[in-house]
PDB file of N, CA and C in Angstrom:
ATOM      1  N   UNK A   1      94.385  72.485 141.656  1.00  0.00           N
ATOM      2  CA  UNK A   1      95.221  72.436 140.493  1.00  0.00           C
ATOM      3  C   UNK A   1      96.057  73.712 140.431  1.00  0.00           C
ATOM      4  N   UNK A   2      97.360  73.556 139.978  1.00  0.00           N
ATOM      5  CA  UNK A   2      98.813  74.631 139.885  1.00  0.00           C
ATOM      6  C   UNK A   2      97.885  75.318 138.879  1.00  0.00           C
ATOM      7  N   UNK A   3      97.732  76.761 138.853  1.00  0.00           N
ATOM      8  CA  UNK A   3      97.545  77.969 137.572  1.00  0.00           C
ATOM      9  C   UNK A   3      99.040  77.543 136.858  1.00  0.00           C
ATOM     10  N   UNK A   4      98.927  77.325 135.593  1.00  0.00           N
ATOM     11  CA  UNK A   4     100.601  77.914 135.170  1.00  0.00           C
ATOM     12  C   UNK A   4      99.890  78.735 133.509  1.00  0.00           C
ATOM     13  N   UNK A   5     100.766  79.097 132.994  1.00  0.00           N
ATOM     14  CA  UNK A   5     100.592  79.694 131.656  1.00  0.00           C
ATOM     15  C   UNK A   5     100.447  79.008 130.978  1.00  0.00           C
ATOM     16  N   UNK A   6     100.157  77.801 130.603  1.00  0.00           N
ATOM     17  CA  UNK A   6      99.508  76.937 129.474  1.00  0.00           C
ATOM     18  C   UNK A   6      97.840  76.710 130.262  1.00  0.00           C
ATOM     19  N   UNK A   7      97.431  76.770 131.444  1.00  0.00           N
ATOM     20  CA  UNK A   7      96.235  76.542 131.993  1.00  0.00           C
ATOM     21  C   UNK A   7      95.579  77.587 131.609  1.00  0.00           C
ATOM     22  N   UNK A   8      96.294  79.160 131.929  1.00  0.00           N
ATOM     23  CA  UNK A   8      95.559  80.079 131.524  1.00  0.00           C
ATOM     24  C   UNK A   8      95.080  80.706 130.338  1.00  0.00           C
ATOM     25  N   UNK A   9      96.104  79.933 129.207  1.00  0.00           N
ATOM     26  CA  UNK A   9      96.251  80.220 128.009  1.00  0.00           C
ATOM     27  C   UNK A   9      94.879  79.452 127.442  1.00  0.00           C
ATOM     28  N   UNK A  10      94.894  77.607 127.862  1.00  0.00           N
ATOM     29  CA  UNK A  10      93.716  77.380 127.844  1.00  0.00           C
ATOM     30  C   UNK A  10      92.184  77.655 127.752  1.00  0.00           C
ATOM     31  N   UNK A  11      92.322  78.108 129.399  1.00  0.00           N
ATOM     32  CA  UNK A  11      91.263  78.672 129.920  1.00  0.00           C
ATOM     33  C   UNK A  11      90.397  79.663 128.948  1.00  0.00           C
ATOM     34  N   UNK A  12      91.311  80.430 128.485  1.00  0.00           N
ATOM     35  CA  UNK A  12      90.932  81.773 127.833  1.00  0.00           C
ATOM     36  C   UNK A  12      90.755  81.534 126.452  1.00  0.00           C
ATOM     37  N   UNK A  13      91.012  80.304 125.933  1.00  0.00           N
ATOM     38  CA  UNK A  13      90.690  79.722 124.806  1.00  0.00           C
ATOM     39  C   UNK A  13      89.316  79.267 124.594  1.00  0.00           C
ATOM     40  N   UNK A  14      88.870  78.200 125.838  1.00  0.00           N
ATOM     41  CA  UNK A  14      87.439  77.789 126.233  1.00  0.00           C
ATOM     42  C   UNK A  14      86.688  79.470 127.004  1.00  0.00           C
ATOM     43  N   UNK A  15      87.007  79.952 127.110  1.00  0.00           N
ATOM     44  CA  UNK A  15      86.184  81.208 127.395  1.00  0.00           C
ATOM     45  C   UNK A  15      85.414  82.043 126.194  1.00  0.00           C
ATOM     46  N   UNK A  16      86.947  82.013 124.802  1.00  0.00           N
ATOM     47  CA  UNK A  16      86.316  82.884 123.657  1.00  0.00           C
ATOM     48  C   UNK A  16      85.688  81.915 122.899  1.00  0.00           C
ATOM     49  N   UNK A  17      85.824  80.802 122.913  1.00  0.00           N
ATOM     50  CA  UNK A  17      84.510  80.005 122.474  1.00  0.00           C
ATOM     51  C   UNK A  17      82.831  79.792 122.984  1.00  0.00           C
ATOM     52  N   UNK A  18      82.561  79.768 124.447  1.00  0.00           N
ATOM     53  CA  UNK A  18      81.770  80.023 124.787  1.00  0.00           C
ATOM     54  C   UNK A  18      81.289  81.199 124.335  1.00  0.00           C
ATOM     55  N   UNK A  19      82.083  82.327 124.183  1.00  0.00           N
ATOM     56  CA  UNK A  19      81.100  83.884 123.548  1.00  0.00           C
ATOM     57  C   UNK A  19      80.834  83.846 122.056  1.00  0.00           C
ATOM     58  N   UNK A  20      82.036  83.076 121.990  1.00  0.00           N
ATOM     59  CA  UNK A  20      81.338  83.069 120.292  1.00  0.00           C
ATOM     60  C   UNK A  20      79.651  82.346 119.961  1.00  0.00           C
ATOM     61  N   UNK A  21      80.009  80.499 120.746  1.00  0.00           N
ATOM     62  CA  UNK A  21      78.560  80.240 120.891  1.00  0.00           C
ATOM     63  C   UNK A  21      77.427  81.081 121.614  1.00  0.00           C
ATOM     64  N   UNK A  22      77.760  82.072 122.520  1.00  0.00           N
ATOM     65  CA  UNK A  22      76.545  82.173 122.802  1.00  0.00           C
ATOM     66  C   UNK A  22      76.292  83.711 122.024  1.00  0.00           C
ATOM     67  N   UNK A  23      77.266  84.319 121.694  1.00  0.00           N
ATOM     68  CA  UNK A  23      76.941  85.269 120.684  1.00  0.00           C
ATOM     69  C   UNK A  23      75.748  84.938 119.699  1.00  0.00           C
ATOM     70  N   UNK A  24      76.413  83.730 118.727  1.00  0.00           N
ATOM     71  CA  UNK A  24      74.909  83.069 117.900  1.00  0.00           C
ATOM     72  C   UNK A  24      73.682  83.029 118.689  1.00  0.00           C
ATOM     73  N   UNK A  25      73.971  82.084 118.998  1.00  0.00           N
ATOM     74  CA  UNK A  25      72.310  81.906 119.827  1.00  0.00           C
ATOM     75  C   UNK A  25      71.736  82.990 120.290  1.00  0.00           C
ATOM     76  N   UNK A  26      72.403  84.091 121.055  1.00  0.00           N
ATOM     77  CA  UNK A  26      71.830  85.388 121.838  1.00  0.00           C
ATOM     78  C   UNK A  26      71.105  85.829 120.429  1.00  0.00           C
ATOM     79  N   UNK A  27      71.686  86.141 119.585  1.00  0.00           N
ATOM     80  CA  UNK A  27      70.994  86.929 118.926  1.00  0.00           C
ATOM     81  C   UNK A  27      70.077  86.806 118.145  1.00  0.00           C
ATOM     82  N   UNK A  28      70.308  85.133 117.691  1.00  0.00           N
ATOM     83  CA  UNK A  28      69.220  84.440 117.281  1.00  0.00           C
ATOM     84  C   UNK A  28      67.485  84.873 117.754  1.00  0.00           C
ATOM     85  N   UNK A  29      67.937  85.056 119.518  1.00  0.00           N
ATOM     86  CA  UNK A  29      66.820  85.024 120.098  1.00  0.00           C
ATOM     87  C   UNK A  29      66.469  86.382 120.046  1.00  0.00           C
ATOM     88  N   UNK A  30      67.350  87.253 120.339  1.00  0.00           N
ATOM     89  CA  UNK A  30      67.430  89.018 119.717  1.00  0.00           C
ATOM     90  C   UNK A  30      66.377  89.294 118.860  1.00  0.00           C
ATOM     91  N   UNK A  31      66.503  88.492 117.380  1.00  0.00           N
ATOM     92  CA  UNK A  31      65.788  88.285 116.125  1.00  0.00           C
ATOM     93  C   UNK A  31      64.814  88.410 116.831  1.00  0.00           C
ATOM     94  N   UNK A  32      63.948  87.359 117.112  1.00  0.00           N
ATOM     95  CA  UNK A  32      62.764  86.986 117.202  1.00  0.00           C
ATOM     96  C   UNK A  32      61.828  88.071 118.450  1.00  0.00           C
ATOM     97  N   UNK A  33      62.517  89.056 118.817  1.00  0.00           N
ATOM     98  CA  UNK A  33      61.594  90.063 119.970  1.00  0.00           C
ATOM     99  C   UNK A  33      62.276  91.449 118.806  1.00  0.00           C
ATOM    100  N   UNK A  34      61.639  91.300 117.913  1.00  0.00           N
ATOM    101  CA  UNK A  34      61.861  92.524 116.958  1.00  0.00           C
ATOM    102  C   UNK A  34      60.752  93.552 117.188  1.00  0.00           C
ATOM    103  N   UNK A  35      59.825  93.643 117.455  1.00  0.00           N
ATOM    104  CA  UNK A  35      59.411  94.772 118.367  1.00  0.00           C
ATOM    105  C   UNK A  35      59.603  95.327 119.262  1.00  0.00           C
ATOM    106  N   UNK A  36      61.049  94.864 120.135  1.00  0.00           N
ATOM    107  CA  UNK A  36      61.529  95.556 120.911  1.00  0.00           C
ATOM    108  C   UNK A  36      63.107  95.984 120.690  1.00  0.00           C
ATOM    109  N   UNK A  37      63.140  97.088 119.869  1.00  0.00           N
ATOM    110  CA  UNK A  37      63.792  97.641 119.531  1.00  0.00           C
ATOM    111  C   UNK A  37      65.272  98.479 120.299  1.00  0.00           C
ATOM    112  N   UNK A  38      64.196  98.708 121.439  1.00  0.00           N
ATOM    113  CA  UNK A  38      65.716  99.797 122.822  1.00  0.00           C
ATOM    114  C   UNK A  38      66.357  97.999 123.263  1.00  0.00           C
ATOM    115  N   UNK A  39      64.976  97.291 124.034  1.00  0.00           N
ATOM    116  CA  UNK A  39      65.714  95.825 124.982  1.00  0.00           C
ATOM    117  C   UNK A  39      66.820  95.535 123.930  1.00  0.00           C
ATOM    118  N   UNK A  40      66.397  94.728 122.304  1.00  0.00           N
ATOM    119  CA  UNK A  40      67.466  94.319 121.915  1.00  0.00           C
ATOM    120  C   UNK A  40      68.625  95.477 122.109  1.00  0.00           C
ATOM    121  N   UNK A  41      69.068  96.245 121.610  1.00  0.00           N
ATOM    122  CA  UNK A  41      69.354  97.416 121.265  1.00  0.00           C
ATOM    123  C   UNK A  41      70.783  96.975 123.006  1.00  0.00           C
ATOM    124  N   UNK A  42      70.113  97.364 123.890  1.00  0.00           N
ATOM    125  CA  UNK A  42      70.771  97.500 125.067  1.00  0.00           C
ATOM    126  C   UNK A  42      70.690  95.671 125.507  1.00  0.00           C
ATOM    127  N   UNK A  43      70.796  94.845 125.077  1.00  0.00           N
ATOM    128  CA  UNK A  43      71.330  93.628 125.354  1.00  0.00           C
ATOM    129  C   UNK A  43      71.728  93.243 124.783  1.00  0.00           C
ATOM    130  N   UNK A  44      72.343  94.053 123.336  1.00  0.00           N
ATOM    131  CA  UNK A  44      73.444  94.004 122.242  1.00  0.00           C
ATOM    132  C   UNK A  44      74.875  94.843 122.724  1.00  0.00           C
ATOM    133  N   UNK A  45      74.642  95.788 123.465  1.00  0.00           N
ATOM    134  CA  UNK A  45      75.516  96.522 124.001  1.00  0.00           C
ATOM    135  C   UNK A  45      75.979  95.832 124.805  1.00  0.00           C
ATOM    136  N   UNK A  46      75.190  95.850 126.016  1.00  0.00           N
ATOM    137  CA  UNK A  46      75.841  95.047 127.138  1.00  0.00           C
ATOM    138  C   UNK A  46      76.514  93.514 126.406  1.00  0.00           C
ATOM    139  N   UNK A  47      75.783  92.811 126.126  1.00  0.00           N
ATOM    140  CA  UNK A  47      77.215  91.823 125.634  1.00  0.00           C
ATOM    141  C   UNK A  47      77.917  92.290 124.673  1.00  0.00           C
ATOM    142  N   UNK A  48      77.889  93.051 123.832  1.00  0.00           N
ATOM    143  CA  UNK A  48      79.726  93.323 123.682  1.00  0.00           C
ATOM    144  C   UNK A  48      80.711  94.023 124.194  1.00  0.00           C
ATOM    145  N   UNK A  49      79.716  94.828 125.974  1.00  0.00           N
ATOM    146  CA  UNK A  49      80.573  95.196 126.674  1.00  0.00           C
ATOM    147  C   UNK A  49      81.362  94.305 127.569  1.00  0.00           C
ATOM    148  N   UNK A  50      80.500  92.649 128.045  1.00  0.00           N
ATOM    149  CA  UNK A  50      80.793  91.917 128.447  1.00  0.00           C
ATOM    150  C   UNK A  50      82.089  91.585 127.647  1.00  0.00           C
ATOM    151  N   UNK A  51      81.817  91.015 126.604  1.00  0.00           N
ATOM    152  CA  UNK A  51      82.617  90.143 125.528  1.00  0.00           C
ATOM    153  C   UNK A  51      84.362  91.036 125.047  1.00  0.00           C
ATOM    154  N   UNK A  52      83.825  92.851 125.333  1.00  0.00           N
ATOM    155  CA  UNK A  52      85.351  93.231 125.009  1.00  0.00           C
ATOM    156  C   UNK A  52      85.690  93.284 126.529  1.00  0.00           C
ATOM    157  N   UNK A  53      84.969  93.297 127.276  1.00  0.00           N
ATOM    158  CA  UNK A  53      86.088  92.851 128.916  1.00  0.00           C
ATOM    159  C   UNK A  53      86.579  91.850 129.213  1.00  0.00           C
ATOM    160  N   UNK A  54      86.009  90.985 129.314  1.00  0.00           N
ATOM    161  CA  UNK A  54      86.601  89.146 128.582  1.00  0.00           C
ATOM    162  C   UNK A  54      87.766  89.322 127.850  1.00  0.00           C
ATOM    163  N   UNK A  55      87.700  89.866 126.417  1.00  0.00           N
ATOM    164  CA  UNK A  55      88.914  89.369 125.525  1.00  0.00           C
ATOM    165  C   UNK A  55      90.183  90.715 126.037  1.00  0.00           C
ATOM    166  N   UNK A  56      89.954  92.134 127.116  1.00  0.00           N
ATOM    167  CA  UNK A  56      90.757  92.474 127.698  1.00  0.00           C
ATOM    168  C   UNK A  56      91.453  92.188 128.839  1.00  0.00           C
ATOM    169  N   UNK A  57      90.583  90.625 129.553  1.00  0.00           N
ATOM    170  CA  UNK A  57      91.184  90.431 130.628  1.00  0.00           C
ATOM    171  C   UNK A  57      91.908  89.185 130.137  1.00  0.00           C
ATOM    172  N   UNK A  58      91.501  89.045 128.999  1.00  0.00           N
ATOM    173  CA  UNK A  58      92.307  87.406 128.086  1.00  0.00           C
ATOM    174  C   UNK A  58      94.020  87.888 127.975  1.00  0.00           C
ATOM    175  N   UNK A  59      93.966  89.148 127.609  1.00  0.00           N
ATOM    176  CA  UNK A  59      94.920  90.084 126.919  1.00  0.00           C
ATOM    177  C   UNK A  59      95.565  90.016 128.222  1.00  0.00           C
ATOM    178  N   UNK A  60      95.479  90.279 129.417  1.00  0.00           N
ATOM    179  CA  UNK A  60      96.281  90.250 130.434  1.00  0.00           C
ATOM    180  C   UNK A  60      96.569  89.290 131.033  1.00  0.00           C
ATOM    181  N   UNK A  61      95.654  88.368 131.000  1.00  0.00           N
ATOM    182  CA  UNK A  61      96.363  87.076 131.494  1.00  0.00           C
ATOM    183  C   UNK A  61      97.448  86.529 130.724  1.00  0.00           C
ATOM    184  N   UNK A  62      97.494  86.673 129.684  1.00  0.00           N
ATOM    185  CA  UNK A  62      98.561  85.921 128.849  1.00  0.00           C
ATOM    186  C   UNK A  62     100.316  87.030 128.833  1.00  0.00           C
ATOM    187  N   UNK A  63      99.348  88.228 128.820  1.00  0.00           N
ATOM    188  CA  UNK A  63     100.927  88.888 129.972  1.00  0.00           C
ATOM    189  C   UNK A  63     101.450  88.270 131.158  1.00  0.00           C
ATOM    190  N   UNK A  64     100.634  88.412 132.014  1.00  0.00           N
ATOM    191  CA  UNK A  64     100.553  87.720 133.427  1.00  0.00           C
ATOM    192  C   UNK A  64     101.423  86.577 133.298  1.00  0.00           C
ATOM    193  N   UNK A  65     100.843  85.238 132.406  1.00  0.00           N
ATOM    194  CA  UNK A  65     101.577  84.194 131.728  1.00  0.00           C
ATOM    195  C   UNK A  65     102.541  84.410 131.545  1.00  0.00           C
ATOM    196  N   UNK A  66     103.270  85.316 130.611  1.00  0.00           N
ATOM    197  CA  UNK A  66     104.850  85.822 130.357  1.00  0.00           C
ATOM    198  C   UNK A  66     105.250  85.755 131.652  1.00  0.00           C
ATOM    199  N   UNK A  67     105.019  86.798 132.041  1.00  0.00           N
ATOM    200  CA  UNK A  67     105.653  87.377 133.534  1.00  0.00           C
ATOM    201  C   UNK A  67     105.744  85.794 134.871  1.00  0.00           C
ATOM    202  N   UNK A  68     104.707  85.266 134.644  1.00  0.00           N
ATOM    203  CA  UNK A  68     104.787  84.090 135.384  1.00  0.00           C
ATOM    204  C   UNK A  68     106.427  82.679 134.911  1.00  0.00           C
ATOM    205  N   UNK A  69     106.202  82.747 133.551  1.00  0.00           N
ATOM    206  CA  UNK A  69     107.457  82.163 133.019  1.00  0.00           C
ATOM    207  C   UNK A  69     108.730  82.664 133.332  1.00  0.00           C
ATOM    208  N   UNK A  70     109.086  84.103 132.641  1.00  0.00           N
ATOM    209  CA  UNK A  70     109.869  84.653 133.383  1.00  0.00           C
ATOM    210  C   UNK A  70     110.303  84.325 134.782  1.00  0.00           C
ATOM    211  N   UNK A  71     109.475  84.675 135.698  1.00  0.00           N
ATOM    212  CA  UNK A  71     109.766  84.094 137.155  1.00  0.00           C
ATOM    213  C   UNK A  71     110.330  83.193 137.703  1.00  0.00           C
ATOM    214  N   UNK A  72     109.618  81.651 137.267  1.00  0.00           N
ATOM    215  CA  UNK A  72     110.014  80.602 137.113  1.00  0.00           C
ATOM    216  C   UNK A  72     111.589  80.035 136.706  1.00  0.00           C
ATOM    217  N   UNK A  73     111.775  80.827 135.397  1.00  0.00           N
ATOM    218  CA  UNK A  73     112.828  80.744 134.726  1.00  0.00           C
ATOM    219  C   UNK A  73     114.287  81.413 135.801  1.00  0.00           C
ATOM    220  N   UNK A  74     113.787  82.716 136.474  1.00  0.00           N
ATOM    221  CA  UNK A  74     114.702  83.495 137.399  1.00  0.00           C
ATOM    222  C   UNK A  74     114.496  82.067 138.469  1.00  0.00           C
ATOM    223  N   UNK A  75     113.938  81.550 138.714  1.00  0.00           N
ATOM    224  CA  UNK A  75     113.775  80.945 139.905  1.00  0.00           C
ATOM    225  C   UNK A  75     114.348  79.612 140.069  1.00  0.00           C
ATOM    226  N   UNK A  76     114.081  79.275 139.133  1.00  0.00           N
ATOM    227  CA  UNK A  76     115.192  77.919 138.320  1.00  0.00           C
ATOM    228  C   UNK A  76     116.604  78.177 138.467  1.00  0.00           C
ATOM    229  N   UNK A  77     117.629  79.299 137.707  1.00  0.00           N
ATOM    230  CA  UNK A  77     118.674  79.680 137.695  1.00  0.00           C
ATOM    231  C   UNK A  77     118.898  80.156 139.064  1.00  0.00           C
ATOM    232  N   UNK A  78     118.494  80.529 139.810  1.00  0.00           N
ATOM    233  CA  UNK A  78     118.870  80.812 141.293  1.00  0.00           C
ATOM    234  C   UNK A  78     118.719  79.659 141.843  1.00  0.00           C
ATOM    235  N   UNK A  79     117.893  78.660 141.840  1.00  0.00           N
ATOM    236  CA  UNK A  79     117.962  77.530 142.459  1.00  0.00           C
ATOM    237  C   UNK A  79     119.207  76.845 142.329  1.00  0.00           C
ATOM    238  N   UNK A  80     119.574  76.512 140.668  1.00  0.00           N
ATOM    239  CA  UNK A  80     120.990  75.790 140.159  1.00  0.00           C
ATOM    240  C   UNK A  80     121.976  76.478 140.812  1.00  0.00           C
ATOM    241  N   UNK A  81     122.142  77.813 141.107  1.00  0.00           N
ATOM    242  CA  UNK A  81     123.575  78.826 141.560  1.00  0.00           C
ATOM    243  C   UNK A  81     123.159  78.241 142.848  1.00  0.00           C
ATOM    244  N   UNK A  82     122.184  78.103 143.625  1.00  0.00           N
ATOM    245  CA  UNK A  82     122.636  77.646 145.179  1.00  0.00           C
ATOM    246  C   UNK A  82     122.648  75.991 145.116  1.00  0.00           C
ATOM    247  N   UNK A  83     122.332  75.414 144.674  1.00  0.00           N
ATOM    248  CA  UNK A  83     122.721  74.088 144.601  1.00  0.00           C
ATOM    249  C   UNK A  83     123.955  73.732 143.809  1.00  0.00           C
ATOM    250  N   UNK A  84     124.354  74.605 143.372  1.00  0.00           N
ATOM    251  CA  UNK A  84     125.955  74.510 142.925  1.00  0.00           C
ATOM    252  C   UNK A  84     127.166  74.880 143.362  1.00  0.00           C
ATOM    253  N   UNK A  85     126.477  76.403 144.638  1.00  0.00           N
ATOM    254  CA  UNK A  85     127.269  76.523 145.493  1.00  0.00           C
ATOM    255  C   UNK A  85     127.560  75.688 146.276  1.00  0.00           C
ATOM    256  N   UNK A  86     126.424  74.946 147.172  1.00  0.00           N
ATOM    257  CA  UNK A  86     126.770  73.897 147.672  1.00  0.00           C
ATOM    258  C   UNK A  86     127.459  72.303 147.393  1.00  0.00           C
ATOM    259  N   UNK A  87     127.585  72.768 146.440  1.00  0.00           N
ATOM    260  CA  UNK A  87     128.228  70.914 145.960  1.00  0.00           C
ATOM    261  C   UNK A  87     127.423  70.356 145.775  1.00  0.00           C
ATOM    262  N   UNK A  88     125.889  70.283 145.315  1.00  0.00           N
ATOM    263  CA  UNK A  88     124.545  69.243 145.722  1.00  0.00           C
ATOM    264  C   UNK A  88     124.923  69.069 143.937  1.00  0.00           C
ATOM    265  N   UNK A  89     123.964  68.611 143.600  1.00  0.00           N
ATOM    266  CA  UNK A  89     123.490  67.329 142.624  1.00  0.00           C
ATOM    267  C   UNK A  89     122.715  68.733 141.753  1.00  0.00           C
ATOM    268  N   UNK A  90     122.342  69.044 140.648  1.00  0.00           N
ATOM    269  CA  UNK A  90     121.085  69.987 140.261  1.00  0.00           C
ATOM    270  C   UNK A  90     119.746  68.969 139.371  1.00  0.00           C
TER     271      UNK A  90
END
């Protein structure tokens, strides 16, 4: 399947939903080992170190996306200027 900027835009849509669900649930289960105070502690960290690298690589793909349109768009208009140079059809 073509990547284009509505796939990735997608993608990264079904991605921050998955963290949101498993945010709940993780911690749900967090709750329940309350005598362990450092584990939760440091598997609260680590996923929201996970979760803000996720929503910073979300942040770039949807640049990426721009920049991919853009392209396209240059690539389109250069296509029409040589198929117009030539006399063809666009």
């Amino acid at each position: 399947m073509m990547t284009t900027p509505d796939k990735l835009r997608a993608d990264a849509a079904k991605l921050d939903v998955f963290l949101e669900m498993f945010e709940s649930t993780y911690f749900y289960f967090l709750d329940m080992a309350e005598g362990e105070a450092e584990k939760r502690d440091r598997g609260a960290l680590a996923f929201y170190e996970i979760k803000d690298r996720v929503h910073a690589l979300m942040g770039e793909m949807e640049e990426f996306a721009g920049h991919m349109e853009v392209c396209n768009a240059i690539f389109a208009v250069n296509f029409a200027n040589c198929e117009a140079e030539k006399g063809g059809a666009v």
